[in-house]
C-alpha atoms as a PDB file:
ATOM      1  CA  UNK A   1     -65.470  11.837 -12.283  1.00  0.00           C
ATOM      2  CA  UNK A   2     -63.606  13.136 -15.639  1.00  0.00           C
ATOM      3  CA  UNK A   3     -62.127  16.383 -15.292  1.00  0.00           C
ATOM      4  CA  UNK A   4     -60.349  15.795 -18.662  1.00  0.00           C
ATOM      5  CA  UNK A   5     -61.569  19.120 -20.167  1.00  0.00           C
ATOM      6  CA  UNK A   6     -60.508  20.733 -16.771  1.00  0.00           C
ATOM      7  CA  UNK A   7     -56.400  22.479 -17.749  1.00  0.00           C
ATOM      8  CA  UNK A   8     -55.809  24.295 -14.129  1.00  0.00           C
ATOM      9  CA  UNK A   9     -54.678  21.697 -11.913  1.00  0.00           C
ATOM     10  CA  UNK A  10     -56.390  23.382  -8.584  1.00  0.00           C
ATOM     11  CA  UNK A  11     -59.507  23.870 -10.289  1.00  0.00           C
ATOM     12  CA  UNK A  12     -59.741  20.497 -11.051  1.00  0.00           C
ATOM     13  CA  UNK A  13     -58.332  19.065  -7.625  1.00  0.00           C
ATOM     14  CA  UNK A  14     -60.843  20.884  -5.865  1.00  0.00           C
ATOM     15  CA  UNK A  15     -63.424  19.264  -8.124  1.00  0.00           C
ATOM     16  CA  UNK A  16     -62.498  15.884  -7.217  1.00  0.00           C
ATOM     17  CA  UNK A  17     -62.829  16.882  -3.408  1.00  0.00           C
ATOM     18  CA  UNK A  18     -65.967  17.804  -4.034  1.00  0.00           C
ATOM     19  CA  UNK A  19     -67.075  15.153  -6.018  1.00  0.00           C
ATOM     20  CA  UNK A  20     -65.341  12.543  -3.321  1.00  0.00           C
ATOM     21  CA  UNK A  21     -67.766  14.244  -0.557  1.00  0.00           C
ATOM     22  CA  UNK A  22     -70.912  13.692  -2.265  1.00  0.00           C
ATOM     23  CA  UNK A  23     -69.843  10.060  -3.528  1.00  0.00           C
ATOM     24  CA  UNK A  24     -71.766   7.559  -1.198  1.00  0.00           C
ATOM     25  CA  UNK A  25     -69.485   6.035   0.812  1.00  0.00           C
ATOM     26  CA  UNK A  26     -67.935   2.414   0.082  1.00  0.00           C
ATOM     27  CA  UNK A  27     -69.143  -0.109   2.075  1.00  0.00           C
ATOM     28  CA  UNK A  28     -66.258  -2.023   3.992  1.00  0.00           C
ATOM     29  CA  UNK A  29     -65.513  -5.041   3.238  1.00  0.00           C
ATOM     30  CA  UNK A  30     -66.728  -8.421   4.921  1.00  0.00           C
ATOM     31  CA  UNK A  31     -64.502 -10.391   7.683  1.00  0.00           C
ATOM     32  CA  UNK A  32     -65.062 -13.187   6.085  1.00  0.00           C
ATOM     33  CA  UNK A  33     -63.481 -12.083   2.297  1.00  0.00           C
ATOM     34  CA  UNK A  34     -59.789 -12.255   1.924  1.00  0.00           C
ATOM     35  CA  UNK A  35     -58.117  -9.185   1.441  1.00  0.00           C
ATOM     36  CA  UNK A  36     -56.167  -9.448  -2.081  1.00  0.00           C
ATOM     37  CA  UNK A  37     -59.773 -11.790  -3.596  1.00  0.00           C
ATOM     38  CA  UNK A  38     -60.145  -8.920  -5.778  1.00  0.00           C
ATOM     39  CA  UNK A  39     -57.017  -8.353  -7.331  1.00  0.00           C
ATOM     40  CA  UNK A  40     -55.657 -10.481 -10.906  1.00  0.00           C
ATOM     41  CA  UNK A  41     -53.509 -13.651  -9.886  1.00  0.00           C
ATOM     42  CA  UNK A  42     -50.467 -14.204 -11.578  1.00  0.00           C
ATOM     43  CA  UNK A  43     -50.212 -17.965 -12.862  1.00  0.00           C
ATOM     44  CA  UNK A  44     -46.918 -19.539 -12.512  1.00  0.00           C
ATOM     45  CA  UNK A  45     -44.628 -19.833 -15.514  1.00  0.00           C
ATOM     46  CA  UNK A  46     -41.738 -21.355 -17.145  1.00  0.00           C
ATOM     47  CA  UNK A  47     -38.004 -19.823 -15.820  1.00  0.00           C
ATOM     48  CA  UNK A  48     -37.435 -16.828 -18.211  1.00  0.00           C
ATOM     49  CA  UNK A  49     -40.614 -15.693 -19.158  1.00  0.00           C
ATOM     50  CA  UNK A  50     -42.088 -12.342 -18.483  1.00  0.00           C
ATOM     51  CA  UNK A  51     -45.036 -12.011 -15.625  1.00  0.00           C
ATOM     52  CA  UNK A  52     -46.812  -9.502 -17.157  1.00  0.00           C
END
């Protein structure tokens, strides 16, 4: 939801509550999918160089 044009920061928290409630829930995810499959792997590199 973008509540960029929204200044008062109540007005726009409660507009996120709502917006969470009417969202359709996320469906959980599967036993059989690792937990972190989703996230970016960081490769290996030389001694000295930066990981990100």
């Amino acid at each position: 939801m973008n509540t960029k044009n929204v200044a008062d920061k109540a007005e726009r928290k409660k507009l996120k509550r709502v917006a969470r409630k009417k969202a359709t829930p996320k469906p959980k995810r599967p036993s059989d999918v690792a937990r972190g499959s989703r996230k970016r792997k960081v490769k290996k590199l030389v001694k000295g160089q930066r990981k990100r």
